[in-house]
N, C-alpha and C. Protein backbone atom coordinates (compact mmCIF):
# COMPACT_ATOMS: atom_id res chain seq x y z
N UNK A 1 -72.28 10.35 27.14
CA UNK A 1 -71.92 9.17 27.89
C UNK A 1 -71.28 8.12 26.97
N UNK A 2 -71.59 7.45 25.54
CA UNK A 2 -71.75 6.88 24.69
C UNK A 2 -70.01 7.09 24.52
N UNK A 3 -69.95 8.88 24.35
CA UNK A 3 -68.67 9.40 23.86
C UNK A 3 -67.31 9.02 24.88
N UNK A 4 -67.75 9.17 26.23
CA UNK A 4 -67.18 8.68 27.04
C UNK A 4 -66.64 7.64 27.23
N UNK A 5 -67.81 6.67 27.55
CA UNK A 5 -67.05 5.12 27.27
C UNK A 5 -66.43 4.33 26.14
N UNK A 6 -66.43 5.55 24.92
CA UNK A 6 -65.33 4.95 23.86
C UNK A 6 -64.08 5.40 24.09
N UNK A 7 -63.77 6.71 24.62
CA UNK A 7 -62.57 7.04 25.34
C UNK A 7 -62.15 6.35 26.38
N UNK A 8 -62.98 5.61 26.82
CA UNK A 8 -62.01 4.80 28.19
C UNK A 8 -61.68 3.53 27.51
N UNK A 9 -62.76 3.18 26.62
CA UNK A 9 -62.41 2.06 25.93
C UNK A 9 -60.90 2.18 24.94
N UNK A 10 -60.75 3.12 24.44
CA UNK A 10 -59.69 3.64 23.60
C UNK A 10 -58.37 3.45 24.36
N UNK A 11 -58.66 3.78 25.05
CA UNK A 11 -57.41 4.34 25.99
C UNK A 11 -56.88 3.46 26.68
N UNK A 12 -57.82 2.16 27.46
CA UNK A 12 -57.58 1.39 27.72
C UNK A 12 -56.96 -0.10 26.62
N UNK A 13 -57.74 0.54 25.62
CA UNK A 13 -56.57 -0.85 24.41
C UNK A 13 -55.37 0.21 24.31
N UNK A 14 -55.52 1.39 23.68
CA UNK A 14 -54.10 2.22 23.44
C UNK A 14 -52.72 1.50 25.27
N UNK A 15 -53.36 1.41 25.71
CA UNK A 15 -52.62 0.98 27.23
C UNK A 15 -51.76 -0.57 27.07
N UNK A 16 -53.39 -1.30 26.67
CA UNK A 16 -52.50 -2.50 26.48
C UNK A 16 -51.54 -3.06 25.03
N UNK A 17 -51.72 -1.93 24.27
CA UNK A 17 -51.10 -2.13 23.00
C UNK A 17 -49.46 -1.54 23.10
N UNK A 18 -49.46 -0.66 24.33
CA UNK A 18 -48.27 0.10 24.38
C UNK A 18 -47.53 -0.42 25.55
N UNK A 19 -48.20 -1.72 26.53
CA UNK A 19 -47.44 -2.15 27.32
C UNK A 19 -46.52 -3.30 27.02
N UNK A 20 -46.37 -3.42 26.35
CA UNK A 20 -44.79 -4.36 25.13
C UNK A 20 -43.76 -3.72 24.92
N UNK A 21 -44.36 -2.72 24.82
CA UNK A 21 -43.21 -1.81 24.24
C UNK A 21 -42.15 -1.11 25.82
N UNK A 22 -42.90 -0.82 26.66
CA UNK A 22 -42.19 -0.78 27.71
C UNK A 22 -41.95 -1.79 28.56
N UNK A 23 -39.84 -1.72 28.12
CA UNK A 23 -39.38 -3.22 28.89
C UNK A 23 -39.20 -2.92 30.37
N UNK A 24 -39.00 -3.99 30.78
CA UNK A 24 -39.14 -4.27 32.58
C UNK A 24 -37.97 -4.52 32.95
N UNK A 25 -37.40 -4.35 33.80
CA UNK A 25 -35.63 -4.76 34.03
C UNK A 25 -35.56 -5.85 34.24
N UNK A 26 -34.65 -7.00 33.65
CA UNK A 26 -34.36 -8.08 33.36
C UNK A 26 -32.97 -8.70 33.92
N UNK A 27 -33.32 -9.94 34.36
CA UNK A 27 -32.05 -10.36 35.73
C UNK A 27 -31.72 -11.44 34.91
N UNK A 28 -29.84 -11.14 34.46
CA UNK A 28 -29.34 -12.04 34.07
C UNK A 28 -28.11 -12.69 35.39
N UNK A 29 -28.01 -14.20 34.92
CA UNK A 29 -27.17 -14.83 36.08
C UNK A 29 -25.86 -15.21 35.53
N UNK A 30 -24.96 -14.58 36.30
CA UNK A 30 -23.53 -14.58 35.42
C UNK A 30 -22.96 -16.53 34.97
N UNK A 31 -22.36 -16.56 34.04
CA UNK A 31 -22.51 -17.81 33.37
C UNK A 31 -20.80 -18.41 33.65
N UNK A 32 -20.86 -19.31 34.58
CA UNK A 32 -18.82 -18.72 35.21
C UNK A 32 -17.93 -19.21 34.52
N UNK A 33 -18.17 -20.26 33.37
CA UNK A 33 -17.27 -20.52 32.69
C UNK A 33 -16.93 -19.63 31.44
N UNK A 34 -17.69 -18.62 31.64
CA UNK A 34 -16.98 -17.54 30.56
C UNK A 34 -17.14 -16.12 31.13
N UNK A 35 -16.82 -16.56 32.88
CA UNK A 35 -16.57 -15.03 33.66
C UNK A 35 -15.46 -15.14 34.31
N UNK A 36 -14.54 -14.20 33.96
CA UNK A 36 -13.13 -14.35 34.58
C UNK A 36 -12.70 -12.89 35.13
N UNK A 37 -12.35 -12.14 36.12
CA UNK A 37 -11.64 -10.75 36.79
C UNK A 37 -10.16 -11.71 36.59
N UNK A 38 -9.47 -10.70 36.20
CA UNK A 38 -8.34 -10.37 36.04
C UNK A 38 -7.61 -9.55 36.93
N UNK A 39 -6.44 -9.82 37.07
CA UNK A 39 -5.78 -8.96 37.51
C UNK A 39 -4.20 -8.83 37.17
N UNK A 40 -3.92 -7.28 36.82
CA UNK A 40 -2.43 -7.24 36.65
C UNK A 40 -1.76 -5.99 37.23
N UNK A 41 0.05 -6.34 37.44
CA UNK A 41 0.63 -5.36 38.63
C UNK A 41 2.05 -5.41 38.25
N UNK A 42 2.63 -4.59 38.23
CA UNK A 42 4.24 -4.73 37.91
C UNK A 42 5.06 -5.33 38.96
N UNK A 43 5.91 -6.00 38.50
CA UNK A 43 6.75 -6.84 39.53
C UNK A 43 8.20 -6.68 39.02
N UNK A 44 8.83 -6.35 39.99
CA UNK A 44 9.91 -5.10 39.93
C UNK A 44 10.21 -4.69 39.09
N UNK A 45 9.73 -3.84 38.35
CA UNK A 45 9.81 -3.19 37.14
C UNK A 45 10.32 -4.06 35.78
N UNK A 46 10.30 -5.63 35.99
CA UNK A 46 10.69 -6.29 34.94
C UNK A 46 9.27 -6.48 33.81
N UNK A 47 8.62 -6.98 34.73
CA UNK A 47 7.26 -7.17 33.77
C UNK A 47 5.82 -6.83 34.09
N UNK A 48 4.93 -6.79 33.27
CA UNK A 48 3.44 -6.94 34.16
C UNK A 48 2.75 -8.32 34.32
N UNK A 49 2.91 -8.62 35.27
CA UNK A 49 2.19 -10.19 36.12
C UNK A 49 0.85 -10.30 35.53
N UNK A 50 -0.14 -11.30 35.04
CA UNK A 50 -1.02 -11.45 34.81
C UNK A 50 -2.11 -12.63 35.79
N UNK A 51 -2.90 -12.21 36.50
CA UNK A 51 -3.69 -13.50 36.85
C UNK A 51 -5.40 -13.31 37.09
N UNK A 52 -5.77 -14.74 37.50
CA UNK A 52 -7.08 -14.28 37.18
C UNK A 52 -7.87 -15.16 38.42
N UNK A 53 -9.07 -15.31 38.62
CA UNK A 53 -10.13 -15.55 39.52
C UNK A 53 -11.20 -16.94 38.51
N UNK A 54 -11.14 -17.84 38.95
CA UNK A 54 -11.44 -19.07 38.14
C UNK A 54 -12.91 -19.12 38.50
N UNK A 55 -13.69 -18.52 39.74
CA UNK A 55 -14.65 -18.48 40.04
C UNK A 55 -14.86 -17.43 40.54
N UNK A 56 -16.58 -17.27 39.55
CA UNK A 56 -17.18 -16.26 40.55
C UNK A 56 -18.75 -16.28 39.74
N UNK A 57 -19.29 -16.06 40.61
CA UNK A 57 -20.89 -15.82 40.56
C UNK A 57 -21.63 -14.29 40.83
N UNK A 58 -23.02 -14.04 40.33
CA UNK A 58 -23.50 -13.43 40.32
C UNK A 58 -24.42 -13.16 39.66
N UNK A 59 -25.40 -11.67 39.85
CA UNK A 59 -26.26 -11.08 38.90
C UNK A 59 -25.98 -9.78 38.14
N UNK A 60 -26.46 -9.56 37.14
CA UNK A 60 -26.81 -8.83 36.37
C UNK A 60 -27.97 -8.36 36.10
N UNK A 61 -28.72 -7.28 36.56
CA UNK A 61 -29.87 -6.47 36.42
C UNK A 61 -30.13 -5.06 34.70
N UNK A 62 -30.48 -5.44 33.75
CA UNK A 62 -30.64 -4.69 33.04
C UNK A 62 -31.55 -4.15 32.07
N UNK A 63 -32.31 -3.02 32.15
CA UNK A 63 -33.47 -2.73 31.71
C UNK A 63 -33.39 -1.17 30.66
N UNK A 64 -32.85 -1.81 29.43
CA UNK A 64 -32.46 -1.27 28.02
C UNK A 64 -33.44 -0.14 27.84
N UNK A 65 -34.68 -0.18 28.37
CA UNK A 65 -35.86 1.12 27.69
C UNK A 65 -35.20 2.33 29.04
N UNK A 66 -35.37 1.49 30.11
CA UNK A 66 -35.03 2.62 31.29
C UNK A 66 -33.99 3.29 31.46
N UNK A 67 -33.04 2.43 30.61
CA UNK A 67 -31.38 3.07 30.66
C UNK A 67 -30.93 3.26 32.50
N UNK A 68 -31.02 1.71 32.54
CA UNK A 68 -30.72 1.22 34.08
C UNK A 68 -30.18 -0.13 33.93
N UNK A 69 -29.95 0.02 35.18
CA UNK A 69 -29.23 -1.49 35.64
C UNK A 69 -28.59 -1.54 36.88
N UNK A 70 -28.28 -2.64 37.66
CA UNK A 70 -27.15 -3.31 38.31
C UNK A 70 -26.36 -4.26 38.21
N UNK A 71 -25.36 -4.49 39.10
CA UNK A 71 -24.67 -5.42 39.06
C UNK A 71 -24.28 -5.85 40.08
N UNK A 72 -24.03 -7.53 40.57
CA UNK A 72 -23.58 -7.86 42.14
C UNK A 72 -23.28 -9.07 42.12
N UNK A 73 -21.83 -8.86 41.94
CA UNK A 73 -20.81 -9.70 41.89
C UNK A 73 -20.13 -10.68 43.07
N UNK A 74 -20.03 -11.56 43.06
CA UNK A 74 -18.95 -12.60 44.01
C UNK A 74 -18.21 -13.34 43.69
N UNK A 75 -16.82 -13.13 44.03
CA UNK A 75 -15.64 -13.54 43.22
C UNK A 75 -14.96 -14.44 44.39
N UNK A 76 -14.18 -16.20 44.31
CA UNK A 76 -14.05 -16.71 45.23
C UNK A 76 -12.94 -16.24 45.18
N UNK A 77 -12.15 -15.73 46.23
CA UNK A 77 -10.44 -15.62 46.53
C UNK A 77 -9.62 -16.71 46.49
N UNK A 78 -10.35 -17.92 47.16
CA UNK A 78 -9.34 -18.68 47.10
C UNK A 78 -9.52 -19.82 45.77
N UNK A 79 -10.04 -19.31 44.74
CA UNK A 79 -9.90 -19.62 42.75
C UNK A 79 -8.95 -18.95 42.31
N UNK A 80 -7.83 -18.18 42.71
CA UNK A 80 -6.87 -17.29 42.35
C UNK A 80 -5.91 -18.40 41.48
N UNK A 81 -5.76 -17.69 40.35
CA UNK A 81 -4.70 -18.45 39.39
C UNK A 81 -3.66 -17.98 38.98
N UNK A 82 -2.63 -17.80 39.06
CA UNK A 82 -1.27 -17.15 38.60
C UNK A 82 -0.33 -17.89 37.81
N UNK A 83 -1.01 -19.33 37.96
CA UNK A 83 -0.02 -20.01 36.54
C UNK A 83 1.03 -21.15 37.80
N UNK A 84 1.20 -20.92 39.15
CA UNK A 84 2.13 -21.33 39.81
C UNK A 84 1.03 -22.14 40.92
N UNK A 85 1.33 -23.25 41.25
CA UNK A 85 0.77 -23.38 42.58
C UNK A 85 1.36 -22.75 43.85
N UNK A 86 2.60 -22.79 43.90
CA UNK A 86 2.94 -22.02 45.07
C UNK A 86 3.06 -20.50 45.28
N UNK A 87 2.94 -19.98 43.65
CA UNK A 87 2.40 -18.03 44.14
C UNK A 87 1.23 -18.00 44.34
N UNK A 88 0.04 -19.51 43.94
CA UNK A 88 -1.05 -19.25 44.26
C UNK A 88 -1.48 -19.14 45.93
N UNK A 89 -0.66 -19.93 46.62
CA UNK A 89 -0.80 -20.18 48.28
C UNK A 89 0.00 -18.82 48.67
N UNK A 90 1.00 -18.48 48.11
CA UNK A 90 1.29 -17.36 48.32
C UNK A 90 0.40 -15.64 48.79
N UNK A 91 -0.22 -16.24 47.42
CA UNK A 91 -0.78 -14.76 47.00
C UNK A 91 -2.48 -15.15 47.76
N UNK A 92 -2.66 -16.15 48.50
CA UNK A 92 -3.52 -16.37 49.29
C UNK A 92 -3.43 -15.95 50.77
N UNK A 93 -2.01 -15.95 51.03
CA UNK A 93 -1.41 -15.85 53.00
C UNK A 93 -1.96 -14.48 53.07
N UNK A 94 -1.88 -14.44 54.10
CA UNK A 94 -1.95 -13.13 55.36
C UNK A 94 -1.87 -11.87 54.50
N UNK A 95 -0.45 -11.57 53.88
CA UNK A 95 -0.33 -10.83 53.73
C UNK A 95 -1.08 -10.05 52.19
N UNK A 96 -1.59 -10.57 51.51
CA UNK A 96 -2.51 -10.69 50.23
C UNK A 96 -3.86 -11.06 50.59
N UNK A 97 -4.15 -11.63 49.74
CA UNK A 97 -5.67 -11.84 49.91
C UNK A 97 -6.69 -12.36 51.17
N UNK A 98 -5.54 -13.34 52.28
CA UNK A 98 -5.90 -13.81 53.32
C UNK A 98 -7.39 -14.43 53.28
N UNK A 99 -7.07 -15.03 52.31
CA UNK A 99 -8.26 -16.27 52.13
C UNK A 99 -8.93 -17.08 53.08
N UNK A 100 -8.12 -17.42 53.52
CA UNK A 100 -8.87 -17.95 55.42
C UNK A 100 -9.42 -17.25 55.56
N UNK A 101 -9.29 -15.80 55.76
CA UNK A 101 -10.06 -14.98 56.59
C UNK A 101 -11.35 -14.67 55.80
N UNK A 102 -10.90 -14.15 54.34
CA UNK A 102 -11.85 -13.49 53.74
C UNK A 102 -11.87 -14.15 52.25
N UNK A 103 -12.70 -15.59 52.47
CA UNK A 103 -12.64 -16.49 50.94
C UNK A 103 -13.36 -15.81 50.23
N UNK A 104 -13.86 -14.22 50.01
CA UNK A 104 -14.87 -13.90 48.75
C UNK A 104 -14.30 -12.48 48.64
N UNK A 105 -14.65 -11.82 47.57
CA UNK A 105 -14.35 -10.10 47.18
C UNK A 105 -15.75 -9.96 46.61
N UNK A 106 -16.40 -9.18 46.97
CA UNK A 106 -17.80 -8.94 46.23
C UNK A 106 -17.59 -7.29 45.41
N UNK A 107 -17.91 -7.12 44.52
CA UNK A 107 -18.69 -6.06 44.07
C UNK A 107 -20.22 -5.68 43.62
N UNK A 108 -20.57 -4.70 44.11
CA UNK A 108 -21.88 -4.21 43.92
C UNK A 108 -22.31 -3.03 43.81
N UNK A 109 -22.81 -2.51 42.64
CA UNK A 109 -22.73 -1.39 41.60
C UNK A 109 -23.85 -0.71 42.58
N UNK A 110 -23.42 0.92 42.09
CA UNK A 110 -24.70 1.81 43.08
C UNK A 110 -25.11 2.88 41.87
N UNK A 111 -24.52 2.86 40.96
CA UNK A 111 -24.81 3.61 39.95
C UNK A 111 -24.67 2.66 38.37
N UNK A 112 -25.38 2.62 37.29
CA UNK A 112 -24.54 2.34 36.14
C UNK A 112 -24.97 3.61 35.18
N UNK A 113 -23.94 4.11 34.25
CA UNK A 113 -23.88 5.15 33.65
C UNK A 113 -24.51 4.86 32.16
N UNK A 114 -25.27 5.32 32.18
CA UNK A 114 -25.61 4.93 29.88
C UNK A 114 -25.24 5.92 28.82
N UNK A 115 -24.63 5.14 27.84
CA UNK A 115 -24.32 5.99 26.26
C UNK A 115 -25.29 5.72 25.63
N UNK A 116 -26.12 6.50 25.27
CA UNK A 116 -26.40 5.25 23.79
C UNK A 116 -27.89 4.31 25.11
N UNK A 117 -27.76 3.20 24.16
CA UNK A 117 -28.37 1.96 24.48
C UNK A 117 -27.58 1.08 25.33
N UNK A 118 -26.23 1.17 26.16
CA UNK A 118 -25.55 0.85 27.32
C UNK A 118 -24.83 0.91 27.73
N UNK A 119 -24.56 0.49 28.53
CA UNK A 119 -23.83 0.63 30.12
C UNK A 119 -21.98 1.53 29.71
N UNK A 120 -21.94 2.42 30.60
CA UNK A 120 -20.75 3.17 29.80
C UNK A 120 -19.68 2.94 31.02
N UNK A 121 -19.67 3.25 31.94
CA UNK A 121 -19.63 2.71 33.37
C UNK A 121 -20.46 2.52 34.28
N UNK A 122 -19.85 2.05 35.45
CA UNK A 122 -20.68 1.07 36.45
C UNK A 122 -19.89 1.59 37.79
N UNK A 123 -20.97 2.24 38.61
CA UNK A 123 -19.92 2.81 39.94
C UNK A 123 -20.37 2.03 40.86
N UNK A 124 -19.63 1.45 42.17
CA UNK A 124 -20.22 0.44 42.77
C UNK A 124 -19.12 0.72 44.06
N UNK A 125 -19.04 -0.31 44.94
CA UNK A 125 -18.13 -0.59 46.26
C UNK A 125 -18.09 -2.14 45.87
N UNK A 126 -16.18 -1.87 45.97
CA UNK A 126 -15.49 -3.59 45.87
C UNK A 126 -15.06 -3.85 47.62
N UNK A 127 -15.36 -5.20 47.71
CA UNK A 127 -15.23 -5.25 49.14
C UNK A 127 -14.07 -6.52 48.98
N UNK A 128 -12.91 -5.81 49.12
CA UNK A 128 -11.65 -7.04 49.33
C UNK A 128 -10.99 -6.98 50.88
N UNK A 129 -10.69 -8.27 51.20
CA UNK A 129 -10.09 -8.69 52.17
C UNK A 129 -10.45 -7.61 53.20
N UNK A 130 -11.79 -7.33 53.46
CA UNK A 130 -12.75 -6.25 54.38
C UNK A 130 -12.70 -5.22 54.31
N UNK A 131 -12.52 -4.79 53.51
CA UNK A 131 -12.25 -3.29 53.07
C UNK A 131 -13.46 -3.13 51.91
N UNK A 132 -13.84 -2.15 51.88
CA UNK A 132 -15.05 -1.73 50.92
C UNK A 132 -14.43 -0.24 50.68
N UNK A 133 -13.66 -0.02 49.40
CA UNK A 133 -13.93 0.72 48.70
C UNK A 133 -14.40 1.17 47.21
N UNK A 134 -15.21 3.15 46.98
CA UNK A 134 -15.42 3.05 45.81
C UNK A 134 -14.74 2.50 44.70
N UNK A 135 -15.63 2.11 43.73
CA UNK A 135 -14.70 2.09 42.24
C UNK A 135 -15.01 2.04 40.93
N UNK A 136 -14.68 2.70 39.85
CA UNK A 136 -15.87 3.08 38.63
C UNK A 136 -15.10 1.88 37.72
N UNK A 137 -16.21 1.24 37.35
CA UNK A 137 -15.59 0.13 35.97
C UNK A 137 -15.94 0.88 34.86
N UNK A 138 -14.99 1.06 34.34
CA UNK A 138 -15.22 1.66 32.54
C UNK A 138 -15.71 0.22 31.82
N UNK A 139 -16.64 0.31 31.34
CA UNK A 139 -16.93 -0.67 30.47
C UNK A 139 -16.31 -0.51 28.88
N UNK A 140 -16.13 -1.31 28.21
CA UNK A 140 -14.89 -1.38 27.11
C UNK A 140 -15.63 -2.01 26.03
N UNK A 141 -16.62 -3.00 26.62
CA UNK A 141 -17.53 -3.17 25.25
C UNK A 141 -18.91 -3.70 25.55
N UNK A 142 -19.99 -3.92 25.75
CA UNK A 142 -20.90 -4.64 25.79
C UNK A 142 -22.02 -5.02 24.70
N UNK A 143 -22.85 -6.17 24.89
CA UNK A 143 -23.70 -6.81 23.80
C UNK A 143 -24.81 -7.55 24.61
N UNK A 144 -25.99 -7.68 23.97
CA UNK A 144 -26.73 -8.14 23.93
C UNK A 144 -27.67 -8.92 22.94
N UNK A 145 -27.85 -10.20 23.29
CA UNK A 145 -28.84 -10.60 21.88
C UNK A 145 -29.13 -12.66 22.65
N UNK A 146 -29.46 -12.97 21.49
CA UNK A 146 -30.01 -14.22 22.31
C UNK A 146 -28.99 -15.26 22.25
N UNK A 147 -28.83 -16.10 23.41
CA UNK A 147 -27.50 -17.12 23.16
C UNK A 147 -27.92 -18.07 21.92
N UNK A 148 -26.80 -18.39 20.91
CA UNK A 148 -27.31 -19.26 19.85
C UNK A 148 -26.87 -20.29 20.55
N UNK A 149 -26.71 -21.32 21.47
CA UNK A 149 -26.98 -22.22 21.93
C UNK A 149 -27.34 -22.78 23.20
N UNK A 150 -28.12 -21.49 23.45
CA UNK A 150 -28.53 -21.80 25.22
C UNK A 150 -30.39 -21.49 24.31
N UNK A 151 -30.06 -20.93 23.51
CA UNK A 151 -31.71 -20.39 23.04
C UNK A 151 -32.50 -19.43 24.48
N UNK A 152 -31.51 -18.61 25.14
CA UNK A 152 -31.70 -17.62 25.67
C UNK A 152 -31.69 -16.39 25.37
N UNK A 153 -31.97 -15.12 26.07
CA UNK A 153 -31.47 -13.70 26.07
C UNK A 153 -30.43 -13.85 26.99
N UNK A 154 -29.28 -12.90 26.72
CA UNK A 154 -27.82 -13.31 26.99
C UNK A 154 -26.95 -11.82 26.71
N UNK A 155 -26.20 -11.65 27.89
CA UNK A 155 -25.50 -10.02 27.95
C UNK A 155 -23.93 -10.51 28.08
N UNK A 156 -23.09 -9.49 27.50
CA UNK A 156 -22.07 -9.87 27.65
C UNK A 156 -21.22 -8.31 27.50
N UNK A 157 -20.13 -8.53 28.38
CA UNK A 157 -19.42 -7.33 28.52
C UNK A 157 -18.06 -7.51 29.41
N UNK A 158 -17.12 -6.37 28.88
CA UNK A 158 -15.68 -6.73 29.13
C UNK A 158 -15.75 -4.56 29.83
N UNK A 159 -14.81 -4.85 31.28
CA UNK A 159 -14.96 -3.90 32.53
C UNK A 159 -13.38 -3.57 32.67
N UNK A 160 -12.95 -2.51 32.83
CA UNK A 160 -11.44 -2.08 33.55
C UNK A 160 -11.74 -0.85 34.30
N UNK A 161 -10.92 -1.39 35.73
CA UNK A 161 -10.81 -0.26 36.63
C UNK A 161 -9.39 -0.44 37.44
N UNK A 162 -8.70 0.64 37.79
CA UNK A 162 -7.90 0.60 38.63
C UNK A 162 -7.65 0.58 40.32
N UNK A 163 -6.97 -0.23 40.90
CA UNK A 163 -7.11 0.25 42.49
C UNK A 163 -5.31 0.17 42.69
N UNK A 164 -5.58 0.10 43.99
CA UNK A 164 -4.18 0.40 44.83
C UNK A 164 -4.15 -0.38 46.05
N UNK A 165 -3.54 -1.57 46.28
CA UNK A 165 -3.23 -2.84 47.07
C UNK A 165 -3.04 -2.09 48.40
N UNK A 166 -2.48 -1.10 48.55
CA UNK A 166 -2.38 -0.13 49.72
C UNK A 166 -4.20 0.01 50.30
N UNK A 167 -5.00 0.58 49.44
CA UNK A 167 -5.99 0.54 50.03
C UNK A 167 -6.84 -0.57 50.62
N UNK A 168 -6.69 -1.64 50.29
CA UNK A 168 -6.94 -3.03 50.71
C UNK A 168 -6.23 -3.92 51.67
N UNK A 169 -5.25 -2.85 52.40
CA UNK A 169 -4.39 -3.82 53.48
C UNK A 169 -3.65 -5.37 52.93
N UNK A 170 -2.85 -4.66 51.61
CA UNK A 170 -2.32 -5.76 50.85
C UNK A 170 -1.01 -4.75 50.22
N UNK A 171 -0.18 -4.27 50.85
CA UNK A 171 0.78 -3.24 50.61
C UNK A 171 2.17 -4.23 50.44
N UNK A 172 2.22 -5.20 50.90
CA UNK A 172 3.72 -5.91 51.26
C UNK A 172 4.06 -5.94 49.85
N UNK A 173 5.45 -5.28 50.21
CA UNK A 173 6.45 -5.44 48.93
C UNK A 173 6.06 -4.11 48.08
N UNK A 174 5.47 -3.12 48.62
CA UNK A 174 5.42 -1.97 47.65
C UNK A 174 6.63 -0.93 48.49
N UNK A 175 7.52 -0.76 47.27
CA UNK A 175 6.94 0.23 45.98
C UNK A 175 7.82 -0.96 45.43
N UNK A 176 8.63 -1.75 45.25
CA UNK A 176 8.66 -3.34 44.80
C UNK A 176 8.28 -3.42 43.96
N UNK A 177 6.75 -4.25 44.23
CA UNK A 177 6.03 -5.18 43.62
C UNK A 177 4.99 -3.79 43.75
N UNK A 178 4.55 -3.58 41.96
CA UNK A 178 3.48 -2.52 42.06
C UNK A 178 2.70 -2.12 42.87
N UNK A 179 2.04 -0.93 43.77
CA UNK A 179 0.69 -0.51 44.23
C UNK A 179 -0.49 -0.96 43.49
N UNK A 180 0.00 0.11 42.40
CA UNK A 180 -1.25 -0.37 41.47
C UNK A 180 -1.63 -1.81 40.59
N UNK A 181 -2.70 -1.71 40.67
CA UNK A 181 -3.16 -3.03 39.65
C UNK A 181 -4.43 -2.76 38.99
N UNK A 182 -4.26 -3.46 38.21
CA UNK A 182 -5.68 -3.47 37.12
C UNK A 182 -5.69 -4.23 37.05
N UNK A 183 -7.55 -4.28 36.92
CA UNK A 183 -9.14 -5.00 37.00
C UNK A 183 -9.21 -5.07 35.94
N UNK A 184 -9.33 -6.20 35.34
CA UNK A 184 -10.21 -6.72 33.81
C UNK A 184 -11.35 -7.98 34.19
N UNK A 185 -12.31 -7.12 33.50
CA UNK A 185 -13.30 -8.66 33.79
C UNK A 185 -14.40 -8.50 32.60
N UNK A 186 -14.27 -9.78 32.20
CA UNK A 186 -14.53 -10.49 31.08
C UNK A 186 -16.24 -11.12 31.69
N UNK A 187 -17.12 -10.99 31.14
CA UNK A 187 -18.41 -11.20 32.09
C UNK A 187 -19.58 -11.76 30.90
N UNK A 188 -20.15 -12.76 31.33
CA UNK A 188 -21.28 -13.46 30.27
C UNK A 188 -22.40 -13.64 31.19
N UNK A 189 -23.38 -13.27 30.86
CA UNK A 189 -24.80 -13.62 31.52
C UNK A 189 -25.93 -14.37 31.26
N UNK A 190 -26.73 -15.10 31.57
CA UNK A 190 -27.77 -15.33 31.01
C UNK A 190 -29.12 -15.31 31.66
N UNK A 191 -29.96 -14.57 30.81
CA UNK A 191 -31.15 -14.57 31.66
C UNK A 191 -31.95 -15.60 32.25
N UNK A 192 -32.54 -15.36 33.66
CA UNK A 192 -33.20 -15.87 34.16
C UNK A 192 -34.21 -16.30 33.93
């Protein structure tokens, strides 16, 4: 008996000595002045257009021992920046982003993939101008460690994926003005 209750006793410190060591998934809140989606598209074969999304919010879910995570993004449409005010109202009408109708693009990850210690891609559904389709973000670099001036834990990571304006009921002016475009997003978090 004696022998017994030193084994439960054992086992029960071995328990709480080893519950540190297994981390818990951790919710960081995207930080928007250093989160920007990008976007770029050829415009008649002279150049590639560059613009970007001035706002957007969200979370970040990530739990480094489990080799997991999510992500769930909201990006405002009508923060669209192109450098112009009037390609910005432009690239807001009907025929683009239709901001009236649909002021947000969300993404929200259903898979994230791990190398290593993180995130390698991130498979999810982007929901633009009502349309929800798949789409895999290659992740290009990510980090973790504590903000040196927030005196937080703090994630940071840079995402590219491709789509096709055709699939989003945003076709005007193709084969023109590129189909394709690429997704860059530049993303800072901080924990909750």
């Amino acid at each position: 008996m004696q022998k017994l209750s030193r084994l439960s006793t054992a086992l029960v410190l071995a328990a709480v000595v080893a519950a540190p060591a297994l981390a818990a998934p951790e919710t960081f809140v995207v930080e928007p002045t250093h989160t920007f989606p990008r976007f770029s598209y050829n415009h008649l074969g002279y150049s590639v257009q560059l613009s970007r999304f001035d706002k957007t919010s969200g979370k970040v879910v990530f739990d480094k021992a489990a080799r997991t995570g999510s992500v769930d993004i909201v990006i405002d449409t009508r923060s669209v920046s192109t450098g112009s005010d009037v390609f910005n109202e432009h690239i807001q009408a009907e025929d683009f982003l239709d901001t009236a109708k649909y002021p947000s693009a969300t993404f929200k990850s259903t898979k994230v993939i791990f190398e290593g210690d993180g995130p390698a891609k991130v498979e999810g559904n982007l929901t633009l101008k009502g349309v929800t389709r798949p789409v895999t973000l290659t992740v290009t670099s990510f980090h973790t460690m504590p903000h040196p001036m927030l005196k937080k834990d703090a994630i940071g990571a840079n995402a590219t994926t491709k789509v096709k304006r055709t699939d989003f009921n945003m076709g005007k002016n193709v084969p023109y003005v590129g189909d394709e475009v690429t997704i860059d997003i530049a993303i800072e978090a901080i924990k909750e």
